[in-house]
C-alpha atoms as a PDB file:
ATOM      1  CA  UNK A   1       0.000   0.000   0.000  1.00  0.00           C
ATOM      2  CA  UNK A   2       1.292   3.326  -0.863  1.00  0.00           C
ATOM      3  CA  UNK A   3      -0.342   5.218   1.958  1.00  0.00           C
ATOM      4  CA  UNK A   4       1.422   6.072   4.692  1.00  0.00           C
ATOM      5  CA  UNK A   5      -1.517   5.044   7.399  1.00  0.00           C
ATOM      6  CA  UNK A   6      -0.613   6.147  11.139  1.00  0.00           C
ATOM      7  CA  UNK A   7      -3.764   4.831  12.974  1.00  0.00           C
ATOM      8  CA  UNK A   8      -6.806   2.557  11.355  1.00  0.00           C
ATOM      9  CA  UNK A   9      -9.791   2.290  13.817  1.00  0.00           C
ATOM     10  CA  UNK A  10     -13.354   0.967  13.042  1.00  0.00           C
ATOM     11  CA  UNK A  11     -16.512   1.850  15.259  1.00  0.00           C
ATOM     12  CA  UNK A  12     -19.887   0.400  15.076  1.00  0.00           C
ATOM     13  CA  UNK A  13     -23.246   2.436  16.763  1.00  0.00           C
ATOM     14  CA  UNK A  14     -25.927   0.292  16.900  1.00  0.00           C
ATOM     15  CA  UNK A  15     -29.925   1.723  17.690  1.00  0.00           C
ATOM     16  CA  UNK A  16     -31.858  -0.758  19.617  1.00  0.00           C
ATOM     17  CA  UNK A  17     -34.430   1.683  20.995  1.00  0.00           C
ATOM     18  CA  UNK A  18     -35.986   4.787  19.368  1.00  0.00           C
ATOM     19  CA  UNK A  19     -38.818   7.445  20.155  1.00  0.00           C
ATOM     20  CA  UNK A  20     -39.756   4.400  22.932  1.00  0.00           C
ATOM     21  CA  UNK A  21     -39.811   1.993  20.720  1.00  0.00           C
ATOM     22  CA  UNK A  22     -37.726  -1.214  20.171  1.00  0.00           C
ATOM     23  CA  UNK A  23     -35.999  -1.930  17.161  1.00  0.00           C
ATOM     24  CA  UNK A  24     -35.771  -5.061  16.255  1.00  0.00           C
ATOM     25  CA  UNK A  25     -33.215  -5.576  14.283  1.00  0.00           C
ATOM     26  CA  UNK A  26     -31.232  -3.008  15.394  1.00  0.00           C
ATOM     27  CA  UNK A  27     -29.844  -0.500  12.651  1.00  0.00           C
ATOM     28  CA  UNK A  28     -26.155  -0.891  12.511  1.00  0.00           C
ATOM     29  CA  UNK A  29     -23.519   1.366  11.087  1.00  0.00           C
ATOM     30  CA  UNK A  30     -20.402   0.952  11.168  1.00  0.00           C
ATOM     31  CA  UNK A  31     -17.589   3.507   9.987  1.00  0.00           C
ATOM     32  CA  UNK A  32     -13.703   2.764   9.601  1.00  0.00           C
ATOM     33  CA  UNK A  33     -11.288   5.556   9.586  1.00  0.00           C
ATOM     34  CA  UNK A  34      -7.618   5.581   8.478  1.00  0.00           C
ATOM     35  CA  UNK A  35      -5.340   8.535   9.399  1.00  0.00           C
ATOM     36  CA  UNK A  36      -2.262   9.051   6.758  1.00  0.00           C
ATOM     37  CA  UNK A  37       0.655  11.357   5.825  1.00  0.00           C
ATOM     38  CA  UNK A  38      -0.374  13.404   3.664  1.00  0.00           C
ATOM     39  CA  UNK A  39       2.169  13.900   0.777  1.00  0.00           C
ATOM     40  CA  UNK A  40       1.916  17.176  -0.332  1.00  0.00           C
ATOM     41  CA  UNK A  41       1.164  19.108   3.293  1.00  0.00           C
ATOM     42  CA  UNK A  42       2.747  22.565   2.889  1.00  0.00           C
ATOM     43  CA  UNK A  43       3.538  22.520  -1.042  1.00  0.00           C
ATOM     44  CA  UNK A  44       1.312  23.161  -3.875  1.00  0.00           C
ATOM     45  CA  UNK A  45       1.238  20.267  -6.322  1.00  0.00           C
ATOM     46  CA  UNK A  46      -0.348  19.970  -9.600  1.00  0.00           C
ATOM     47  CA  UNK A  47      -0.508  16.255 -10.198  1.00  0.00           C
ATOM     48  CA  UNK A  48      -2.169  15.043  -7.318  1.00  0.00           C
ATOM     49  CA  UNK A  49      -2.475  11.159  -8.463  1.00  0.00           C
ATOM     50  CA  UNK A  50      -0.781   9.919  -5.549  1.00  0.00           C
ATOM     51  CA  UNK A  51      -3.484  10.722  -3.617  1.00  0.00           C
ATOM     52  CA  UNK A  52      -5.979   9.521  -6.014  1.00  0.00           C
ATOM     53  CA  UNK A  53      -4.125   5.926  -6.161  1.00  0.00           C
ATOM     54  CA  UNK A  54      -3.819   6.330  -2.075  1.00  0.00           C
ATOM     55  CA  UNK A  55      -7.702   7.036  -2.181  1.00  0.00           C
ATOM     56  CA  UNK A  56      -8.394   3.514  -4.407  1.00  0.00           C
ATOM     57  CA  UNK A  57      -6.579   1.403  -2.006  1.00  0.00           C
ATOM     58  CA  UNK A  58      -8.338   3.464   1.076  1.00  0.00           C
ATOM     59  CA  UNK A  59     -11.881   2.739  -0.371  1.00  0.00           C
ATOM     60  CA  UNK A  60     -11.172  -1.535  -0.635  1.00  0.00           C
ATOM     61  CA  UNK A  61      -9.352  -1.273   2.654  1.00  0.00           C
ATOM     62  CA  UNK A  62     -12.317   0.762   4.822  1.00  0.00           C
ATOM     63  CA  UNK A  63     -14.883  -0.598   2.832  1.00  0.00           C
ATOM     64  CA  UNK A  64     -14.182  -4.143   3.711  1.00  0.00           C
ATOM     65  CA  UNK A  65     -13.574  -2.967   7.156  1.00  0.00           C
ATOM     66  CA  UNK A  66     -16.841  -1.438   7.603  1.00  0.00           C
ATOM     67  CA  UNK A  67     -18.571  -4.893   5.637  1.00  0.00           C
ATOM     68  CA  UNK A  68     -16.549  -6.927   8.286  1.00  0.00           C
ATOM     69  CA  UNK A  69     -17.102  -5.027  11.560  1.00  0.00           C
ATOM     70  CA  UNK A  70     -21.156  -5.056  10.796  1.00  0.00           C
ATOM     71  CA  UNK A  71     -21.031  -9.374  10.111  1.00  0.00           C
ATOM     72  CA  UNK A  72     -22.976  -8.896   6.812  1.00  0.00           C
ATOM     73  CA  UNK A  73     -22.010 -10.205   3.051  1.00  0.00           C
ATOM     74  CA  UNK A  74     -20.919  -7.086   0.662  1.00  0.00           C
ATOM     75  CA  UNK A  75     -24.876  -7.444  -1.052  1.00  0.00           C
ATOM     76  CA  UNK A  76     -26.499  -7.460   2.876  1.00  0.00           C
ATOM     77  CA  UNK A  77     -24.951  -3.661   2.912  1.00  0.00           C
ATOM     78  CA  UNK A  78     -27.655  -0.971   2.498  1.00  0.00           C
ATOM     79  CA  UNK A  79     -26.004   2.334   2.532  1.00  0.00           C
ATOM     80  CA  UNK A  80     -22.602   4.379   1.697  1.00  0.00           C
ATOM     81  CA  UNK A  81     -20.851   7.146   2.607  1.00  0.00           C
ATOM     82  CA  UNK A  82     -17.290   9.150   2.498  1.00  0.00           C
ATOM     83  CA  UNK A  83     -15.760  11.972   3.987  1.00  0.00           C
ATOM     84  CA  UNK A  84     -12.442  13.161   4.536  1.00  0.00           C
ATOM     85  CA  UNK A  85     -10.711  15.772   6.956  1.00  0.00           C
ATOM     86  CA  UNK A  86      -7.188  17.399   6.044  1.00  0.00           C
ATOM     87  CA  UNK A  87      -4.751  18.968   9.092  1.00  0.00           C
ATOM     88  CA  UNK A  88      -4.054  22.344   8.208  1.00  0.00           C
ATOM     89  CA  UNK A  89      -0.837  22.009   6.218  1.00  0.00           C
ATOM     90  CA  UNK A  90      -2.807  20.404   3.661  1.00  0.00           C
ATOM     91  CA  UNK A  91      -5.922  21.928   1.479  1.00  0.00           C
ATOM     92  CA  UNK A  92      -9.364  20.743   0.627  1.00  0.00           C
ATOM     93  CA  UNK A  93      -8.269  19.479  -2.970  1.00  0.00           C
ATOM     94  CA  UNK A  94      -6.200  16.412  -1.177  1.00  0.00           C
ATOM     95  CA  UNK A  95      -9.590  15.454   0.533  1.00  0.00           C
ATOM     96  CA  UNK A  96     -11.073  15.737  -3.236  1.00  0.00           C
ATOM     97  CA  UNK A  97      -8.115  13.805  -4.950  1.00  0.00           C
ATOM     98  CA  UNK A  98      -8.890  10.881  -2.100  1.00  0.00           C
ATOM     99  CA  UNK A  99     -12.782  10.799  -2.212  1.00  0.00           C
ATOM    100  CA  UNK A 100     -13.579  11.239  -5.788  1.00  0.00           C
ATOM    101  CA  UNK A 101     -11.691  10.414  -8.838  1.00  0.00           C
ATOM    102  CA  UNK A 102     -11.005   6.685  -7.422  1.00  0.00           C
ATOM    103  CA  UNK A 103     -11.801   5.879  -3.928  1.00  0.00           C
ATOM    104  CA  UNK A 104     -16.024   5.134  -5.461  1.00  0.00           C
ATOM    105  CA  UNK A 105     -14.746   1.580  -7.824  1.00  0.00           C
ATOM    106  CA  UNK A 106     -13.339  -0.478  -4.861  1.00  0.00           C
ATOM    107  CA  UNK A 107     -15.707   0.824  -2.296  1.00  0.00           C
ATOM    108  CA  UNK A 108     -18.455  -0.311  -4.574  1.00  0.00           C
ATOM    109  CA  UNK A 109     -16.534  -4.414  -4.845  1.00  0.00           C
ATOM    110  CA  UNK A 110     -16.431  -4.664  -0.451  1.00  0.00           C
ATOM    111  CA  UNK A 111     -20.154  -3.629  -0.660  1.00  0.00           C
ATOM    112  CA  UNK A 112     -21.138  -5.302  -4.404  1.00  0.00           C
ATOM    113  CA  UNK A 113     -23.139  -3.376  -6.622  1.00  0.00           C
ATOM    114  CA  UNK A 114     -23.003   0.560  -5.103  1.00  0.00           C
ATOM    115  CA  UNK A 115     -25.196   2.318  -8.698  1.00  0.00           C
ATOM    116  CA  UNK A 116     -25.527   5.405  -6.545  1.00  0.00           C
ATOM    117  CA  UNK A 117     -23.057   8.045  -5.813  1.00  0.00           C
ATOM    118  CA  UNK A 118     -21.428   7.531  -2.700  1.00  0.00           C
ATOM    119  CA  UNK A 119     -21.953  10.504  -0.318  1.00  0.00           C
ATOM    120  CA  UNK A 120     -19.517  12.624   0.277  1.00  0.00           C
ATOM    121  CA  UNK A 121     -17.811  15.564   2.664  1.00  0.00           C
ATOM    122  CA  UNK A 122     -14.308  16.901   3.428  1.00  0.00           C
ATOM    123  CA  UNK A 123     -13.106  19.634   5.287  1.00  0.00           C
ATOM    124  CA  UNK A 124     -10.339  21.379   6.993  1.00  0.00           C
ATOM    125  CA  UNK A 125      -9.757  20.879  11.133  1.00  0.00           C
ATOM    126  CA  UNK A 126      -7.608  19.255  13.436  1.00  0.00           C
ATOM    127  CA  UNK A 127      -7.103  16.508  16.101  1.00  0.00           C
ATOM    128  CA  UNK A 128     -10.531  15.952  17.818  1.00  0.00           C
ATOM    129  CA  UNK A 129     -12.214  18.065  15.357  1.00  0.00           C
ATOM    130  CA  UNK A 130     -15.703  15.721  14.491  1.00  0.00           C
ATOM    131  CA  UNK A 131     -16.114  14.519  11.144  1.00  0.00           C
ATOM    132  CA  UNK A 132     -19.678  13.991   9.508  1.00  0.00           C
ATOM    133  CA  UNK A 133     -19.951  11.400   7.009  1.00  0.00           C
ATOM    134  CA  UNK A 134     -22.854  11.561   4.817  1.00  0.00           C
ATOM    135  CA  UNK A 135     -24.643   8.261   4.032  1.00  0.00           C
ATOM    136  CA  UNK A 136     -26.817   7.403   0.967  1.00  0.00           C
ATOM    137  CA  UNK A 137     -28.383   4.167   0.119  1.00  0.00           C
ATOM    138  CA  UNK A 138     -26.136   2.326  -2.026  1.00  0.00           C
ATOM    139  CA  UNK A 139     -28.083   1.718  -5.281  1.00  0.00           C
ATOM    140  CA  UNK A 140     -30.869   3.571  -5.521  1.00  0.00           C
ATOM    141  CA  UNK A 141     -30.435   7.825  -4.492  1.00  0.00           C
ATOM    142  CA  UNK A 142     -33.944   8.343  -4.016  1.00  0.00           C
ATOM    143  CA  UNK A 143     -34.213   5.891  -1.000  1.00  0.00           C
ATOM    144  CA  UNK A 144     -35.191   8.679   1.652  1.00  0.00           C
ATOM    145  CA  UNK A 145     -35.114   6.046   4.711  1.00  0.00           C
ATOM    146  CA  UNK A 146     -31.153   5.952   3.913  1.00  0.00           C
ATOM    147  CA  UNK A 147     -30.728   9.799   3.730  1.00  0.00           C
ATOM    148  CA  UNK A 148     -28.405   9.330   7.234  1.00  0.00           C
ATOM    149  CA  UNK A 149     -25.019  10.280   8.511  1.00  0.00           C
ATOM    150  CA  UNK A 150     -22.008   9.179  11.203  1.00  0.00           C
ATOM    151  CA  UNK A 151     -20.173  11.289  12.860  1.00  0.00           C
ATOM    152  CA  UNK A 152     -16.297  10.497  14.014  1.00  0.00           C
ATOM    153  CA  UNK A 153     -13.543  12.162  16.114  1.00  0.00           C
ATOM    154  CA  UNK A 154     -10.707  10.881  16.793  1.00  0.00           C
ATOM    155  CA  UNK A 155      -8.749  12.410  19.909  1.00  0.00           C
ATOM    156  CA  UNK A 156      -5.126  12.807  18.097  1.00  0.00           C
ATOM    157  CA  UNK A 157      -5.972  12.966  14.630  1.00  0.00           C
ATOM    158  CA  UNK A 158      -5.703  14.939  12.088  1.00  0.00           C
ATOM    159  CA  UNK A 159      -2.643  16.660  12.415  1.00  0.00           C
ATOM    160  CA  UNK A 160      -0.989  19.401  11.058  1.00  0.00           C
ATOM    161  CA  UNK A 161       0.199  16.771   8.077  1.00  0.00           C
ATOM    162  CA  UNK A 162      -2.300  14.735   8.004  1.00  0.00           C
ATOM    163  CA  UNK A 163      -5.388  13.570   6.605  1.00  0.00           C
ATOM    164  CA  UNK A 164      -8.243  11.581   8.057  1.00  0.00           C
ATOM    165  CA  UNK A 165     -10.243   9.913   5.635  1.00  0.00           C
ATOM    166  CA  UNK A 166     -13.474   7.849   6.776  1.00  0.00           C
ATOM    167  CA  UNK A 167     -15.970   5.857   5.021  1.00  0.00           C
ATOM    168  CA  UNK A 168     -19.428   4.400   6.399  1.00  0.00           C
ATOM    169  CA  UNK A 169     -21.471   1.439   5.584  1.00  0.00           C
ATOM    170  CA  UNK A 170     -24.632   0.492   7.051  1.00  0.00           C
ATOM    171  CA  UNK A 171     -27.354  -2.454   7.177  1.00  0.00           C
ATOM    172  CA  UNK A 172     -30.284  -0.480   6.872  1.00  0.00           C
ATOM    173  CA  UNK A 173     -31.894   3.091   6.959  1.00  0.00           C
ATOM    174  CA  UNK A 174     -33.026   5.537   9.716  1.00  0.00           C
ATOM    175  CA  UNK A 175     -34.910   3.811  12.503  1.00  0.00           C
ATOM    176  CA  UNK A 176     -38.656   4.586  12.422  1.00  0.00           C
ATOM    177  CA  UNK A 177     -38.458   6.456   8.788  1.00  0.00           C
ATOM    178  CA  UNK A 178     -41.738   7.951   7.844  1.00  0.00           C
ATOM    179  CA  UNK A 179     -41.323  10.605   5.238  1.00  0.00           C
ATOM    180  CA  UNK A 180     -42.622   8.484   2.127  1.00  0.00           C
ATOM    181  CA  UNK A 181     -40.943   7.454  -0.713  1.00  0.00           C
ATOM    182  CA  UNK A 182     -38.822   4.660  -2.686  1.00  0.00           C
ATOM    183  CA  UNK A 183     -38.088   1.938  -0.108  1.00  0.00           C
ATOM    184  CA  UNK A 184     -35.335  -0.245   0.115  1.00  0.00           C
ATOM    185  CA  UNK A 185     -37.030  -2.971  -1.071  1.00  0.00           C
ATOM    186  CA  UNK A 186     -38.656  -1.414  -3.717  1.00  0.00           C
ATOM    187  CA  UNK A 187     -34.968   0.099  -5.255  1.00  0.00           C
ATOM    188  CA  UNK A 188     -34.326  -1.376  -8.671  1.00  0.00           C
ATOM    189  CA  UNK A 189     -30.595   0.298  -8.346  1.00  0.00           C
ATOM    190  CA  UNK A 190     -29.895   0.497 -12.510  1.00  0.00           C
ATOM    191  CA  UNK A 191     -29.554   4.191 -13.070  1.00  0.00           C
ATOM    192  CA  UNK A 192     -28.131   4.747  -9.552  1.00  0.00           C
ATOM    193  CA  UNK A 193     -31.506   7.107  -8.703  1.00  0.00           C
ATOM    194  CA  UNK A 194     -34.552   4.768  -8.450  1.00  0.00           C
END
């Protein structure tokens, strides 16, 4: 791997009870996080591929995480999401060179299929600075029930030249969701909307 990882750690929140009510299953999500150097903290650089390539092997490395941590086969996975956080030697392009031109492919093998956009947010801060990654069902856009998000911190990261890139993958929608809509099981997932 040609990131530079410091720390990998993988969290689970699991909702058992809502509004008084049980639910049964409980709605799981889990989120894996890897904090790496970044390569270009305090220089401008054009070609930012490095961090594209470093932003393919994070999305098969946290996605399979995230598939592993909740106990569920890659199709059993519902929703997706990414987000990044650079330390302030860096800029907001390295979080876009990670999330977007290559991290989507092999997030999309750990949770098979993945027609929708994956989610996405990135943003400047520092260590213990929370992180909100945006979730979207995984095949279908227009599944409101999955219209979710996970938050992370992380006490020591990210630091001045680093970057703390998360992604999120869940086994089902919003507890109790009532706002109408495409549901899960009606999703068809071919254009990625519907």
């Amino acid at each position: 791997m040609s990131a530079n990882i410091r720390k990998i750690a993988v969290f689970v929140e699991e909702t058992h009870r809502e509004a008084g009510r049980v639910i049964a299953p409980a709605r799981r999500k889990a989120v894996a996080v890897a904090v790496i150097v970044n390569p270009f903290a305090g220089e401008y650089v054009e070609d930012l591929t490095p961090l594209m390539d470093i932003g393919a092997e994070l999305g098969a490395l946290l996605g399979k995480r995230c598939v592993e941590a909740l106990g569920i086969t890659p199709v059993q996975a519902q929703s997706y999401g990414k987000a990044a956080m650079v330390g302030e030697n860096g800029e907001l392009e390295h979080a876009a060179a990670l999330l977007h031109p290559k991290m989507g492919a092999p997030l999309r093998v750990e949770v098979e299929k993945g027609a929708a956009l994956v989610p996405s947010s990135k943003k400047m801060g520092g260590p213990g600075q929370d992180l909100d990654v945006p979730l979207g069902h995984k095949d279908a856009a227009y599944v409101r029930s999955h219209f979710d998000g996970i938050e992370v911190r992380l006490n020591d990261a990210p630091r001045a030249n680093e970057i703390m890139v998360a992604i999120a993958v869940t086994d089902g929608g919003r507890p109790l969701p009532r706002v109408g809509g495409l549901t899960h099981e009606e999703a068809v997932g071919e254009d990625g909307l519907r």
